[in-house]
PDB file of N, CA and C in Angstrom:
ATOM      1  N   UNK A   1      -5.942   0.343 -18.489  1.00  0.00           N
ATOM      2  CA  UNK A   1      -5.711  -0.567 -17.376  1.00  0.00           C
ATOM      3  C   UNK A   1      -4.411  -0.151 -16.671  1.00  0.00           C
ATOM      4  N   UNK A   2      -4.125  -0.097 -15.042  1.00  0.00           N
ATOM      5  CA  UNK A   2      -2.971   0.341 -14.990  1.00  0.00           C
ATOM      6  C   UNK A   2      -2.698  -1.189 -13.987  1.00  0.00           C
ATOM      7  N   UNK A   3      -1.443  -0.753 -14.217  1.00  0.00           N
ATOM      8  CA  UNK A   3      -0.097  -1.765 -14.048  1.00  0.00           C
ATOM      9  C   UNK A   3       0.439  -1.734 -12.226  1.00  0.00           C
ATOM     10  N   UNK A   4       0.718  -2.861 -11.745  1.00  0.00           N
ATOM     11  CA  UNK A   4       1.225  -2.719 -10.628  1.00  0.00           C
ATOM     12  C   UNK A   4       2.366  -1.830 -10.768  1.00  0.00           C
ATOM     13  N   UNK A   5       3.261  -1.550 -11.030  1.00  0.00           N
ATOM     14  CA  UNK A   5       4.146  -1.034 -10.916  1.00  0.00           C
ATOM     15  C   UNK A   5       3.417   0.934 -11.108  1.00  0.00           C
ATOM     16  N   UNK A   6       2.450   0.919 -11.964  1.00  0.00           N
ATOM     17  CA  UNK A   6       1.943   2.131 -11.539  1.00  0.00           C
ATOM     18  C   UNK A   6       0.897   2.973 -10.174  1.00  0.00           C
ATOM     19  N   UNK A   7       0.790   1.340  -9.464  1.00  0.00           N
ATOM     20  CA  UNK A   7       0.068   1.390  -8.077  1.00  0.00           C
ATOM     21  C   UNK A   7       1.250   1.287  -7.248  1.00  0.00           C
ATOM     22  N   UNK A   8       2.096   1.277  -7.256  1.00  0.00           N
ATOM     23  CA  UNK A   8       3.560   1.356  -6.637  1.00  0.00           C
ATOM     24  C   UNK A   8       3.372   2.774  -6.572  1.00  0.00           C
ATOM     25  N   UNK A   9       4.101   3.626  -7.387  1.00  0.00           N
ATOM     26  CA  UNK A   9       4.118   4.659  -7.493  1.00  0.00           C
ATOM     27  C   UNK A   9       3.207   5.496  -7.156  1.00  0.00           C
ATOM     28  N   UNK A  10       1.503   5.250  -7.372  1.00  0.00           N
ATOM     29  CA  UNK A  10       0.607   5.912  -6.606  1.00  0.00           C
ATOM     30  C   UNK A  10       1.073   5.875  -5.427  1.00  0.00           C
ATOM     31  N   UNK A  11       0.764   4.975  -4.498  1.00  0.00           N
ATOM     32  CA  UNK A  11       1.716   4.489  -3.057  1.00  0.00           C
ATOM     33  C   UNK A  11       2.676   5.352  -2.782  1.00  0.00           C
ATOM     34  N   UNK A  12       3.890   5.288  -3.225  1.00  0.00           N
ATOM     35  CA  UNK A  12       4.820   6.122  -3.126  1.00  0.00           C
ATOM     36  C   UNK A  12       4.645   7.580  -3.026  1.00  0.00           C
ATOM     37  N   UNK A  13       4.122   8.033  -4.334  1.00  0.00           N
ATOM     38  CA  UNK A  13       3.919   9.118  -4.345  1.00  0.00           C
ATOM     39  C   UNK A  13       2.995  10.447  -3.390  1.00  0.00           C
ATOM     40  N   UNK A  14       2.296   9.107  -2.640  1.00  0.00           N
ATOM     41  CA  UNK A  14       0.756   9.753  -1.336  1.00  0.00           C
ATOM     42  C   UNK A  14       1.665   9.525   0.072  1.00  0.00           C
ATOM     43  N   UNK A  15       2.419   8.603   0.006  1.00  0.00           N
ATOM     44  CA  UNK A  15       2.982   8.560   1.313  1.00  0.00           C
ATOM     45  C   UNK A  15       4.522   7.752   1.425  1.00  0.00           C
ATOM     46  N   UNK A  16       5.075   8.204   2.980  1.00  0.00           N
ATOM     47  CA  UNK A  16       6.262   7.944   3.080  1.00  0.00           C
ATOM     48  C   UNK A  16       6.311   6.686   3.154  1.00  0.00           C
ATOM     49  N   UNK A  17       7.213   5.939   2.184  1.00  0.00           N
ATOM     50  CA  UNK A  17       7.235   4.569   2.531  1.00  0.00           C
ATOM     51  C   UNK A  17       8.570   4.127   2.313  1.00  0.00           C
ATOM     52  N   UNK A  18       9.644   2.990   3.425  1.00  0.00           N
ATOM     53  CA  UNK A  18      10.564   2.270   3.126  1.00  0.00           C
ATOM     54  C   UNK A  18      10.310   1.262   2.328  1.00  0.00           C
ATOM     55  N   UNK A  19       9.170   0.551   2.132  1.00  0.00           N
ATOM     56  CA  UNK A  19       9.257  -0.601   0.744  1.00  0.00           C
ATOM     57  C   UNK A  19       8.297  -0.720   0.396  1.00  0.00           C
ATOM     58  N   UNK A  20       7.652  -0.493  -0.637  1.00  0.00           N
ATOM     59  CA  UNK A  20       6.277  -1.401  -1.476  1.00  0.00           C
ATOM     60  C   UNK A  20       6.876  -2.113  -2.970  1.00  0.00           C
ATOM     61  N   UNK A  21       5.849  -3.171  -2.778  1.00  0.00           N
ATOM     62  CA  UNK A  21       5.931  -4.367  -3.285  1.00  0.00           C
ATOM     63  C   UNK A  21       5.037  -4.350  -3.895  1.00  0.00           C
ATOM     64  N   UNK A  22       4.292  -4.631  -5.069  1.00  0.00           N
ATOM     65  CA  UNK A  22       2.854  -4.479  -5.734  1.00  0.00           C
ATOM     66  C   UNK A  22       2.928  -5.382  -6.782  1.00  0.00           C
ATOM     67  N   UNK A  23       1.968  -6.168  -6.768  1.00  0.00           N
ATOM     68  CA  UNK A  23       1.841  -7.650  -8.071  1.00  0.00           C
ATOM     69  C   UNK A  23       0.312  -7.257  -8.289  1.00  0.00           C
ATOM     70  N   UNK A  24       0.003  -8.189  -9.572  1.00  0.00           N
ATOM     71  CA  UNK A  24      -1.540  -7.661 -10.040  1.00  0.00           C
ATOM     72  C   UNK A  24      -1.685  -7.636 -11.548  1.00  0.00           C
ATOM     73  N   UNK A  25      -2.858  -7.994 -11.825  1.00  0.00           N
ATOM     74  CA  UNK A  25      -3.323  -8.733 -13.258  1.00  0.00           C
ATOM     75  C   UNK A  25      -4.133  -7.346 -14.134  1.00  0.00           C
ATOM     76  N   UNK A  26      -3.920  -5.655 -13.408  1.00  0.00           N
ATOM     77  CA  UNK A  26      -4.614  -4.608 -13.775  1.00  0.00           C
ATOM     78  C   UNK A  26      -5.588  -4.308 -13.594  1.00  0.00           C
ATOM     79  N   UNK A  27      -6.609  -5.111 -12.294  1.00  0.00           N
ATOM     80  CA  UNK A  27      -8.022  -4.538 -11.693  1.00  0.00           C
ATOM     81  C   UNK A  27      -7.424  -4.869 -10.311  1.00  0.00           C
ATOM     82  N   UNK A  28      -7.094  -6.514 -10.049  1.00  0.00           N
ATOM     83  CA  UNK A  28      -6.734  -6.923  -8.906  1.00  0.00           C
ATOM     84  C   UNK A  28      -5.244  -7.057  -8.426  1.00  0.00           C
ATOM     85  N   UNK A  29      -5.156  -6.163  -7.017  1.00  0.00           N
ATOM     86  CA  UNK A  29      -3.632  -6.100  -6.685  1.00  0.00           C
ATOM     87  C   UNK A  29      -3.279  -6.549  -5.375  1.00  0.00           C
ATOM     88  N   UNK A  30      -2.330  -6.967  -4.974  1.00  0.00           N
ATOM     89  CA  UNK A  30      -1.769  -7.258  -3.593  1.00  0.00           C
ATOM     90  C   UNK A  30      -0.515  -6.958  -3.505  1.00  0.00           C
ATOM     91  N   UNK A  31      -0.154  -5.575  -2.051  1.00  0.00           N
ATOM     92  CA  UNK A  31       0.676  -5.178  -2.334  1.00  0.00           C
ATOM     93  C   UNK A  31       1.420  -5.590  -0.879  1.00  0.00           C
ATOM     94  N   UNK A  32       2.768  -5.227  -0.624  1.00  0.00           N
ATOM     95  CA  UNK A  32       3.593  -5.400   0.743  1.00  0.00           C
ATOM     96  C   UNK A  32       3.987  -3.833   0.756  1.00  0.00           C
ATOM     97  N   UNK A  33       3.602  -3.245   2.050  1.00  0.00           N
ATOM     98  CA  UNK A  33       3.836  -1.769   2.119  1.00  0.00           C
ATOM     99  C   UNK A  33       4.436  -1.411   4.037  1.00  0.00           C
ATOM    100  N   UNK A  34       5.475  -0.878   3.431  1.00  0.00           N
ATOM    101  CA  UNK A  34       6.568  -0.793   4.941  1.00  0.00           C
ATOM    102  C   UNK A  34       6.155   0.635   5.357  1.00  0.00           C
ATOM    103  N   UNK A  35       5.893   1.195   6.197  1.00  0.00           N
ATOM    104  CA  UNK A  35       6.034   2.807   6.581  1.00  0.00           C
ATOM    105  C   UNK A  35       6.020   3.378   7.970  1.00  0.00           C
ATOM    106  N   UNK A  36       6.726   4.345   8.076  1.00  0.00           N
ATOM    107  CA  UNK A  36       6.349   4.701   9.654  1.00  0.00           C
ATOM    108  C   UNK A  36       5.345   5.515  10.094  1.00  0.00           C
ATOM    109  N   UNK A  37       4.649   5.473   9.033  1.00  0.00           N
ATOM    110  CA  UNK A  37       3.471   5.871   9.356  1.00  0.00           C
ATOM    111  C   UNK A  37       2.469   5.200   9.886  1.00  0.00           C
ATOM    112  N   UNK A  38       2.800   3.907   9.522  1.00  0.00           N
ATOM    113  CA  UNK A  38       1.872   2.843  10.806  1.00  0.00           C
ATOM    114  C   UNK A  38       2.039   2.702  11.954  1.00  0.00           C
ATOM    115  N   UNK A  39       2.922   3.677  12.609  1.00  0.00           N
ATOM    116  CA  UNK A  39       3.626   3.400  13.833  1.00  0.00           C
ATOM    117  C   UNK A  39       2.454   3.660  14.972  1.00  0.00           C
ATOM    118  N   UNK A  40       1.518   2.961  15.983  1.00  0.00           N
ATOM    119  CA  UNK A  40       0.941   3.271  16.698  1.00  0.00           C
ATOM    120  C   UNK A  40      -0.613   3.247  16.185  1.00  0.00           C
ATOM    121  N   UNK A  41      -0.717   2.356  14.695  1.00  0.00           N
ATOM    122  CA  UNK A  41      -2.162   2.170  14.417  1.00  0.00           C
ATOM    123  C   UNK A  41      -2.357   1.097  14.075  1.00  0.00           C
ATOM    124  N   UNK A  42      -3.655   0.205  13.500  1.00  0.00           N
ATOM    125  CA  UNK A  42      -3.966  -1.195  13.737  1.00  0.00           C
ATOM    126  C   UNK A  42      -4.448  -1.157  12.753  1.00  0.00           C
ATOM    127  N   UNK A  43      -4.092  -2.475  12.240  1.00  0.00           N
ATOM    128  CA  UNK A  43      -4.556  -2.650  10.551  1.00  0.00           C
ATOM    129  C   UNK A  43      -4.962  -1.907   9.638  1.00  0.00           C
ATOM    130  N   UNK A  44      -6.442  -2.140  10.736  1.00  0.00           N
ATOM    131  CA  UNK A  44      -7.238  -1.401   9.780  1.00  0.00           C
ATOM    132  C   UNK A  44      -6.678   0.472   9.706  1.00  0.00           C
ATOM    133  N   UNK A  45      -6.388   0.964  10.649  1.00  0.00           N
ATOM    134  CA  UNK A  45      -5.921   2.557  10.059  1.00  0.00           C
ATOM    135  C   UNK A  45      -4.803   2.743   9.606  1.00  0.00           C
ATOM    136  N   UNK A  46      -4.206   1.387   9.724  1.00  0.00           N
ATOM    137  CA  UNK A  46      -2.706   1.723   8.649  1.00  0.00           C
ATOM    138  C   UNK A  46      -3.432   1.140   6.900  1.00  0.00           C
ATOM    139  N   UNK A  47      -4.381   0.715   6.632  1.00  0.00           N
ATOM    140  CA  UNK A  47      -4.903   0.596   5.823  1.00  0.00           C
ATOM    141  C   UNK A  47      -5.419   2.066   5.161  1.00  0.00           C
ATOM    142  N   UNK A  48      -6.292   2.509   6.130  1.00  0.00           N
ATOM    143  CA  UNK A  48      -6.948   3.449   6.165  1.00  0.00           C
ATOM    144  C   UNK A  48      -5.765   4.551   5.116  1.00  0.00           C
ATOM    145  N   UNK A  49      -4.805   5.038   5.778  1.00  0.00           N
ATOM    146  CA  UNK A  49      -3.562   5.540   5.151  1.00  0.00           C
ATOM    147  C   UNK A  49      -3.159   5.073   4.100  1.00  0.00           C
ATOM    148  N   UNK A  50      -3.441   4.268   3.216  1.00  0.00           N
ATOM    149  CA  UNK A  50      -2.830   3.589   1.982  1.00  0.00           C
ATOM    150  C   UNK A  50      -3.838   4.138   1.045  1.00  0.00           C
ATOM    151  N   UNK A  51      -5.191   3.897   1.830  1.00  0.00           N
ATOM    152  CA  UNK A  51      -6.223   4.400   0.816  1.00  0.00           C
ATOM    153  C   UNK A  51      -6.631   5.622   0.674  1.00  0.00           C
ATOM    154  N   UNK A  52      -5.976   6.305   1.910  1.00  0.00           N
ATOM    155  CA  UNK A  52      -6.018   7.799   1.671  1.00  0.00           C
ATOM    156  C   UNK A  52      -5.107   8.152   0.292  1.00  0.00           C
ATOM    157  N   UNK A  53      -3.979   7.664   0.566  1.00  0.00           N
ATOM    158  CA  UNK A  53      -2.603   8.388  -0.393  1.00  0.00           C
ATOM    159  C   UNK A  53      -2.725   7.842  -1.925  1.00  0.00           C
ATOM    160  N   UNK A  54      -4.098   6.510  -1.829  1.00  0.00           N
ATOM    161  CA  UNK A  54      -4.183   6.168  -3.344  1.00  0.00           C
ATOM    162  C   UNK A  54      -5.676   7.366  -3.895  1.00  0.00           C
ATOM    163  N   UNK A  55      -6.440   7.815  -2.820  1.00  0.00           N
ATOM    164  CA  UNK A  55      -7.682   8.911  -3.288  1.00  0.00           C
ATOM    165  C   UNK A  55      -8.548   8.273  -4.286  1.00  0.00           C
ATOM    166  N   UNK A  56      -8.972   9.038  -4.901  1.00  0.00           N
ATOM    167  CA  UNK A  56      -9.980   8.401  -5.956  1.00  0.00           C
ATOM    168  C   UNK A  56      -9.525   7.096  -6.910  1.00  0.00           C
ATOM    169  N   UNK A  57      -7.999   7.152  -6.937  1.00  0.00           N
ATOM    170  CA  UNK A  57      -7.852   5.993  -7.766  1.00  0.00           C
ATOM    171  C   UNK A  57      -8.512   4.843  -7.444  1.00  0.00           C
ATOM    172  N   UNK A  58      -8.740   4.784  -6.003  1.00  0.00           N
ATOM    173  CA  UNK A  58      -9.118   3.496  -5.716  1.00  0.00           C
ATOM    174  C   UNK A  58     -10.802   3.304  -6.139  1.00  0.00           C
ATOM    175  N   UNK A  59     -11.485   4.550  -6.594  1.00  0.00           N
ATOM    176  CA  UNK A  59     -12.967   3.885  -7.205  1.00  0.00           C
ATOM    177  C   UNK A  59     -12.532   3.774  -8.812  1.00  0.00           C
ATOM    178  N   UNK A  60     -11.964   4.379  -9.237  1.00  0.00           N
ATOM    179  CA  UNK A  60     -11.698   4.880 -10.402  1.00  0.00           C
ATOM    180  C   UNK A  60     -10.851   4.198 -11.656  1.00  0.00           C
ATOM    181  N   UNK A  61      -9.084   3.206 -11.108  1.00  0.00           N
ATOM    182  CA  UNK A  61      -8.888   2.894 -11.263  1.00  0.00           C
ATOM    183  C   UNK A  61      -8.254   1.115 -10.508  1.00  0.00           C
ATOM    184  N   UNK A  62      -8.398   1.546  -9.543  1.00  0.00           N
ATOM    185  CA  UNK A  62      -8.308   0.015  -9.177  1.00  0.00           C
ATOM    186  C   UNK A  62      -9.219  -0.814  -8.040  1.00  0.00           C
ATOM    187  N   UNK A  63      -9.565  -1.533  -8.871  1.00  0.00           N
ATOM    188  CA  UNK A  63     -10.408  -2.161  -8.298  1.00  0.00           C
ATOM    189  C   UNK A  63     -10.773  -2.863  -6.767  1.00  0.00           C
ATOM    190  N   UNK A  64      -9.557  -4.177  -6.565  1.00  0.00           N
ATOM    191  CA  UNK A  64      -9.426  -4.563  -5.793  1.00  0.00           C
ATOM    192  C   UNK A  64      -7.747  -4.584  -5.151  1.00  0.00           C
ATOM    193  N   UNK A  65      -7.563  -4.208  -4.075  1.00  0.00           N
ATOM    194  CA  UNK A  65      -6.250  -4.223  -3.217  1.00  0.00           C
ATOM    195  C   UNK A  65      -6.446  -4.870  -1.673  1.00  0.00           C
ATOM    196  N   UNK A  66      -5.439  -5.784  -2.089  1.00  0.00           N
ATOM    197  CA  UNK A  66      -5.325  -6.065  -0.876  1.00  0.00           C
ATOM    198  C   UNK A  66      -3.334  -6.101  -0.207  1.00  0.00           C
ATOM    199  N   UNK A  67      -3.492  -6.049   1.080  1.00  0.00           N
ATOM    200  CA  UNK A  67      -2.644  -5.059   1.508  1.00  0.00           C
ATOM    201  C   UNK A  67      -1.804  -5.672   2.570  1.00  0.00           C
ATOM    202  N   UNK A  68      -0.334  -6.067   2.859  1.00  0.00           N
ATOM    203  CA  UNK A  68       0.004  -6.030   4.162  1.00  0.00           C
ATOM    204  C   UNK A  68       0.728  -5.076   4.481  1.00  0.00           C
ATOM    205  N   UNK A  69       0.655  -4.803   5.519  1.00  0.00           N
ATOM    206  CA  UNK A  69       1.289  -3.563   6.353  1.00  0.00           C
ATOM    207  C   UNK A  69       1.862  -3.642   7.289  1.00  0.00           C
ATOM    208  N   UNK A  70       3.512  -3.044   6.978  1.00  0.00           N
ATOM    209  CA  UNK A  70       4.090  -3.395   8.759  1.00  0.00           C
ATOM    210  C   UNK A  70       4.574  -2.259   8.358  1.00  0.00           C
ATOM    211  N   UNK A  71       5.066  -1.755  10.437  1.00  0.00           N
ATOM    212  CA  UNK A  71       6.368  -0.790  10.508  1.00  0.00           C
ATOM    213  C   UNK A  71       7.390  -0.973  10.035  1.00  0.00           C
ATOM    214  N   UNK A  72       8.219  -0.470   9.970  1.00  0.00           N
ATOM    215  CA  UNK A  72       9.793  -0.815   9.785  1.00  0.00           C
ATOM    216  C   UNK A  72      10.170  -1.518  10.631  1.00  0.00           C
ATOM    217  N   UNK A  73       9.654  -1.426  11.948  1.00  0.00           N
ATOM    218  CA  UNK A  73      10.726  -2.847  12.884  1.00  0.00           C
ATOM    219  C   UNK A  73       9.637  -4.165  12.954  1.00  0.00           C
ATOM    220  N   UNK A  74       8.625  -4.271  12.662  1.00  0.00           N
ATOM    221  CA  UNK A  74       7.722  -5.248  12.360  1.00  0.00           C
ATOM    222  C   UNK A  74       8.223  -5.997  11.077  1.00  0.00           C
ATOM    223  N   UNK A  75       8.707  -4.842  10.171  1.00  0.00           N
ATOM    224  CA  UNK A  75       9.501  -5.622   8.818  1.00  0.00           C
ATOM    225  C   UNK A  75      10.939  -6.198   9.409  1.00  0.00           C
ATOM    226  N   UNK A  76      11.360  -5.987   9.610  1.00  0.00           N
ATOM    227  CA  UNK A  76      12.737  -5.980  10.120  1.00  0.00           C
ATOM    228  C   UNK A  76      12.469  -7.651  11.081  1.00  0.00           C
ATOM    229  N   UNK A  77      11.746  -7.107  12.226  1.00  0.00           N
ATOM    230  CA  UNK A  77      10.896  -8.437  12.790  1.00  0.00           C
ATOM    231  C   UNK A  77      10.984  -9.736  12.438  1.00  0.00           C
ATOM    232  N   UNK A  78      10.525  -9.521  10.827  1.00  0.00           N
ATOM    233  CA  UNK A  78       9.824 -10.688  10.702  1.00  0.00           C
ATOM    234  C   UNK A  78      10.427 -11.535   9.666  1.00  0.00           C
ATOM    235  N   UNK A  79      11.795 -11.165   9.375  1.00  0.00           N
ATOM    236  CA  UNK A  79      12.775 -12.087   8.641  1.00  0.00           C
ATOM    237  C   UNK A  79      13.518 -12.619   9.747  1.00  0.00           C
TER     238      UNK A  79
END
């Protein structure tokens, strides 16, 4: 079973990110993910990018993710 904190690090490790956040019971996760790589795409393809950089883990090892996604000034934004 893997651990939020090891879906962090998937995350991390596939793409550039200023903050992820990842909670989760080891099938089901919900994470907070900052990057500028969302800069100029909409939900759904800044999604799209999360699930690229997680690859097969996501049939393989985790089940369900769910996801928010901002830029850096959308994060910044929204405190």
């Amino acid at each position: 079973m893997v651990s939020p904190e090891q879906v962090k690090q998937y995350i991390e490790q596939g793409m550039e990110c200023a903050h992820v956040d990842v909670s989760g019971d080891g099938a089901h996760f919900e994470a907070v993910i900052v990057s500028a790589l969302f800069e100029g795409k909409n939900k759904v393809q800044q999604h799209q990018v999360v699930y690229k950089a997680l690859g097969e883990r996501m049939r393989e090892e985790i089940h369900a993710l769910s996801m928010q996604t901002y830029t850096p000034a959308a994060w910044k934004a929204r405190v």
